[in-house]
C-alpha atoms as a PDB file:
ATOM      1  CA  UNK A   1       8.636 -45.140 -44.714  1.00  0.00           C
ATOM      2  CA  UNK A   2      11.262 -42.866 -46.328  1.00  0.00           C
ATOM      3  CA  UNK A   3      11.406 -39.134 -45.497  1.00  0.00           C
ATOM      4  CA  UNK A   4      12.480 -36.920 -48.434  1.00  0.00           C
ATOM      5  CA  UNK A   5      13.634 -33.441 -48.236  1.00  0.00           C
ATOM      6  CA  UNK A   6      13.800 -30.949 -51.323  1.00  0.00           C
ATOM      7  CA  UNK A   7      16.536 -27.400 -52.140  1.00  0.00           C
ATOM      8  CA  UNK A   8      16.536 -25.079 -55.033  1.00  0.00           C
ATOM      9  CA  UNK A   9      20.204 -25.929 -56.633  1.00  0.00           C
ATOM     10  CA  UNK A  10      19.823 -23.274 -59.141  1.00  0.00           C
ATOM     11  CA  UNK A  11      18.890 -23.393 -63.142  1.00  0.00           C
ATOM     12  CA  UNK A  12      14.582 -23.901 -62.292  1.00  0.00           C
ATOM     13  CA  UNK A  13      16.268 -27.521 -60.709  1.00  0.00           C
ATOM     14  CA  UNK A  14      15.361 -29.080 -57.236  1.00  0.00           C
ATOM     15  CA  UNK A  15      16.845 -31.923 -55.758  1.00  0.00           C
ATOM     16  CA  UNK A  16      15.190 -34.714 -53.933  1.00  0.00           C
ATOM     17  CA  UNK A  17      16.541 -36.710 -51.404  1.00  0.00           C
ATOM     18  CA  UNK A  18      15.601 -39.300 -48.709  1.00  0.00           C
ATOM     19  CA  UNK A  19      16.025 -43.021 -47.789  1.00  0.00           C
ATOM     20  CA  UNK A  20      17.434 -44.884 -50.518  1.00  0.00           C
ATOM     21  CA  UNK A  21      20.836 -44.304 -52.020  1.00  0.00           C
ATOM     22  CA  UNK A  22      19.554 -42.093 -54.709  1.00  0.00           C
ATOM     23  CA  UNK A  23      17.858 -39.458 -55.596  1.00  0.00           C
ATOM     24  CA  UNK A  24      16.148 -37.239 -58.351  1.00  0.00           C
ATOM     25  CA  UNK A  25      16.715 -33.777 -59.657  1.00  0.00           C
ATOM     26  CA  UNK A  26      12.580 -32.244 -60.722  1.00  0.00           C
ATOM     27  CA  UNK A  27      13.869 -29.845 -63.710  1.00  0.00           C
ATOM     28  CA  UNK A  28      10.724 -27.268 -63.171  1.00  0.00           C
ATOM     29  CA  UNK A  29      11.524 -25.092 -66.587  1.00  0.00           C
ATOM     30  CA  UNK A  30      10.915 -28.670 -68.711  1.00  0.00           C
ATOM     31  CA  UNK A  31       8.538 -30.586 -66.311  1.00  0.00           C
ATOM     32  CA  UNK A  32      10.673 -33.697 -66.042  1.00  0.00           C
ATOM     33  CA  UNK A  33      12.425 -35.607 -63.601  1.00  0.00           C
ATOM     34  CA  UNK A  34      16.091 -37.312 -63.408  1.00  0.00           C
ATOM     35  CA  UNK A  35      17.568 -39.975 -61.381  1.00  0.00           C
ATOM     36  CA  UNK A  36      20.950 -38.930 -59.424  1.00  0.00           C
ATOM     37  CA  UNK A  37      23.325 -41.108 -57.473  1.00  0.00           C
ATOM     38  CA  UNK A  38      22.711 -40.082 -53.538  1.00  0.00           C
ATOM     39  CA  UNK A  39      25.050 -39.534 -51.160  1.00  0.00           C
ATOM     40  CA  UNK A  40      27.476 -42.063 -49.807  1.00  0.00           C
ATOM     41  CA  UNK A  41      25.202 -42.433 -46.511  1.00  0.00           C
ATOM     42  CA  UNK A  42      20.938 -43.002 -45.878  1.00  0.00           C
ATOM     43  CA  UNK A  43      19.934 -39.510 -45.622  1.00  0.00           C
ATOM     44  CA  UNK A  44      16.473 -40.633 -44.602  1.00  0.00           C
ATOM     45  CA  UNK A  45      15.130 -38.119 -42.467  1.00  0.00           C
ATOM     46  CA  UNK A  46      17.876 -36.084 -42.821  1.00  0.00           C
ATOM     47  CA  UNK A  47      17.488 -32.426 -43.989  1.00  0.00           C
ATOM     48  CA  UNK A  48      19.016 -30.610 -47.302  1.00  0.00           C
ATOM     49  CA  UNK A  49      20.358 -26.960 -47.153  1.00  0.00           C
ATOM     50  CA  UNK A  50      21.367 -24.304 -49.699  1.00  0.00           C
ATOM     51  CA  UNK A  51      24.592 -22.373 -48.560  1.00  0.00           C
ATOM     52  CA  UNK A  52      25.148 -19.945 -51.998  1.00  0.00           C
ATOM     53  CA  UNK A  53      25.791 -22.404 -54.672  1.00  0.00           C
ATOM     54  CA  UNK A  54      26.647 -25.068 -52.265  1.00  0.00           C
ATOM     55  CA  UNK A  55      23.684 -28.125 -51.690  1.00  0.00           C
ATOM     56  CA  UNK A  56      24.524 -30.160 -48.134  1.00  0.00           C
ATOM     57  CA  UNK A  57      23.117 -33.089 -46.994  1.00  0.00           C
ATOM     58  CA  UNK A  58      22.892 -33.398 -43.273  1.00  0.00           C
ATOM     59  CA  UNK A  59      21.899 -35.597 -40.500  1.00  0.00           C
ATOM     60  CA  UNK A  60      19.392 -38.575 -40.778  1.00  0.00           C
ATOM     61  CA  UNK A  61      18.863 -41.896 -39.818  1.00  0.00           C
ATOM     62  CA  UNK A  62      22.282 -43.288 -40.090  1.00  0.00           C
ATOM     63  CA  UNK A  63      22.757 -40.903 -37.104  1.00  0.00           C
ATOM     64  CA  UNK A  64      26.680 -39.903 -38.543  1.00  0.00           C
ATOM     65  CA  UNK A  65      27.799 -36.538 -37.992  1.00  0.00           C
ATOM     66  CA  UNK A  66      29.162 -36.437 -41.727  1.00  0.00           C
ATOM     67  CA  UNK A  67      27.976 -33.665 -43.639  1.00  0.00           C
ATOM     68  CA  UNK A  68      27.741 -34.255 -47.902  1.00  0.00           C
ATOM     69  CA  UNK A  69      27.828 -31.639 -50.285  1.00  0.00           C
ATOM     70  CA  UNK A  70      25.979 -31.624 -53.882  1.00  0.00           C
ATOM     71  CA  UNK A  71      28.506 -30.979 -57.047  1.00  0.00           C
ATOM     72  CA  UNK A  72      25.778 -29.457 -59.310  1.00  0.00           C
ATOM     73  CA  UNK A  73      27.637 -29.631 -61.704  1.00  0.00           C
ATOM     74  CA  UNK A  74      28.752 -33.106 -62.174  1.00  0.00           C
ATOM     75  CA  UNK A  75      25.635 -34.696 -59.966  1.00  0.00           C
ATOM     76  CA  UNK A  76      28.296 -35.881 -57.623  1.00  0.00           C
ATOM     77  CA  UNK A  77      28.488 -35.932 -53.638  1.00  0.00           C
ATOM     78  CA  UNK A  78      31.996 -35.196 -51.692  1.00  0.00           C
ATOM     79  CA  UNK A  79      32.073 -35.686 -48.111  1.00  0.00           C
ATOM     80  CA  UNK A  80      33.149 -32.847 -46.342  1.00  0.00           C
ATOM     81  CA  UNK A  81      35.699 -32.364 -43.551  1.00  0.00           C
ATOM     82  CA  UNK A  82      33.621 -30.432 -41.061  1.00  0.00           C
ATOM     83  CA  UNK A  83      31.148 -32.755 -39.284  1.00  0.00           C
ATOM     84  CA  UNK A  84      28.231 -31.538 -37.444  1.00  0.00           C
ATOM     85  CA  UNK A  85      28.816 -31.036 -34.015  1.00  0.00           C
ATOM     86  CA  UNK A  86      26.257 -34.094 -32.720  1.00  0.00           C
ATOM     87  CA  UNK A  87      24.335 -36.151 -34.932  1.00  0.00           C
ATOM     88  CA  UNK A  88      20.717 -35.625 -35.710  1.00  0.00           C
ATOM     89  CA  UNK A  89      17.835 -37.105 -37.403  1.00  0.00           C
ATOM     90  CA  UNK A  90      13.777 -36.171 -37.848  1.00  0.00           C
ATOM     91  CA  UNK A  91      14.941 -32.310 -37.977  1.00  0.00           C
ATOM     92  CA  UNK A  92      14.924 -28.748 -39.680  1.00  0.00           C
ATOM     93  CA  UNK A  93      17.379 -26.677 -40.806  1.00  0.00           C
ATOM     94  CA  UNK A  94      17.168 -23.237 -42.706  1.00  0.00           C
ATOM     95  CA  UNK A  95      19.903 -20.935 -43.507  1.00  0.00           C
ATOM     96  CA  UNK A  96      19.920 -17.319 -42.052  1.00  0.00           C
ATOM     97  CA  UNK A  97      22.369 -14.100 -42.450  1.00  0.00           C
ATOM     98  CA  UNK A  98      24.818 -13.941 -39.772  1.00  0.00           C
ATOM     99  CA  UNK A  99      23.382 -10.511 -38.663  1.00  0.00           C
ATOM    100  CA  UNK A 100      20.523 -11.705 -38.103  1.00  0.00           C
ATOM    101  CA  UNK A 101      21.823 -12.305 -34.741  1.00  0.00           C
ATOM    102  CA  UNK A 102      23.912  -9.391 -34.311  1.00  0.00           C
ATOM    103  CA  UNK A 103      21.843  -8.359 -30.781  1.00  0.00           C
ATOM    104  CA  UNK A 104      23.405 -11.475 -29.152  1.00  0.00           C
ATOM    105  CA  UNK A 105      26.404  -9.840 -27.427  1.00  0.00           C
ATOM    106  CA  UNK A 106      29.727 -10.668 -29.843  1.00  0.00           C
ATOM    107  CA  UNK A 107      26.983 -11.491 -33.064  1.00  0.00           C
ATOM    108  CA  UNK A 108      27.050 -15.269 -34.341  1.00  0.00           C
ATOM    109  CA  UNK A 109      30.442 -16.560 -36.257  1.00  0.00           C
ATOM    110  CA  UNK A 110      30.799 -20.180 -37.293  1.00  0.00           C
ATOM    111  CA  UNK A 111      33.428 -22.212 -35.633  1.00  0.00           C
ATOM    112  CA  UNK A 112      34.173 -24.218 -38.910  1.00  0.00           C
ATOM    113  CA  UNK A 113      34.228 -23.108 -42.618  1.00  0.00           C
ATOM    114  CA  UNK A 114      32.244 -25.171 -44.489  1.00  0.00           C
END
């Protein structure tokens, strides 16, 4: 009933994530899995995303507009400040290079820092 969604954080590590309250980081160098706290809200068909170094949760079934980000290094979740502009669940994200969109008249800029 749960749908998971998996990033790259870095260090051969992916993290898991869907439905329940928790989730798992698959270490790929050592074949072996690890149970994380999840993020403070359902994230069950929600979508993960890779920003640099930073690892956001976003969207899902609790249909909030509150976007999570991964602490790698502690295996922690802070919520940030920016929400998403509407909320959204059963959906795809991917990250791109702003000039990738550099024939659109004015290029693409962000409205909010993440």
């Amino acid at each position: 009933p749960f749908r998971h969604d998996c990033t790259y954080i870095g260090d051969d590590k992916v993290l898991i994530l869907g439905g329940i309250h928790q989730g798992e980081i698959l270490d790929l160098k050592h074949r072996r899995t690890m149970l994380v706290k999840g993020p403070r809200l359902s994230r069950s068909h929600g979508a993960l995303v890779r920003l640099g170094d930073r690892v956001l949760a976003l969207g899902g079934e609790s249909y909030s507009r509150t976007v999570e980000e991964f602490v790698t290094s502690s295996h922690s979740w802070r919520t940030l400040e920016a929400p998403m502009q509407r909320e959204r669940t059963r959906f795809a994200v991917t990250a791109v290079p702003e000039e990738f969109f550099n024939f659109i008249g004015g290029g693409c800029k962000s409205t909010t820092s993440i």
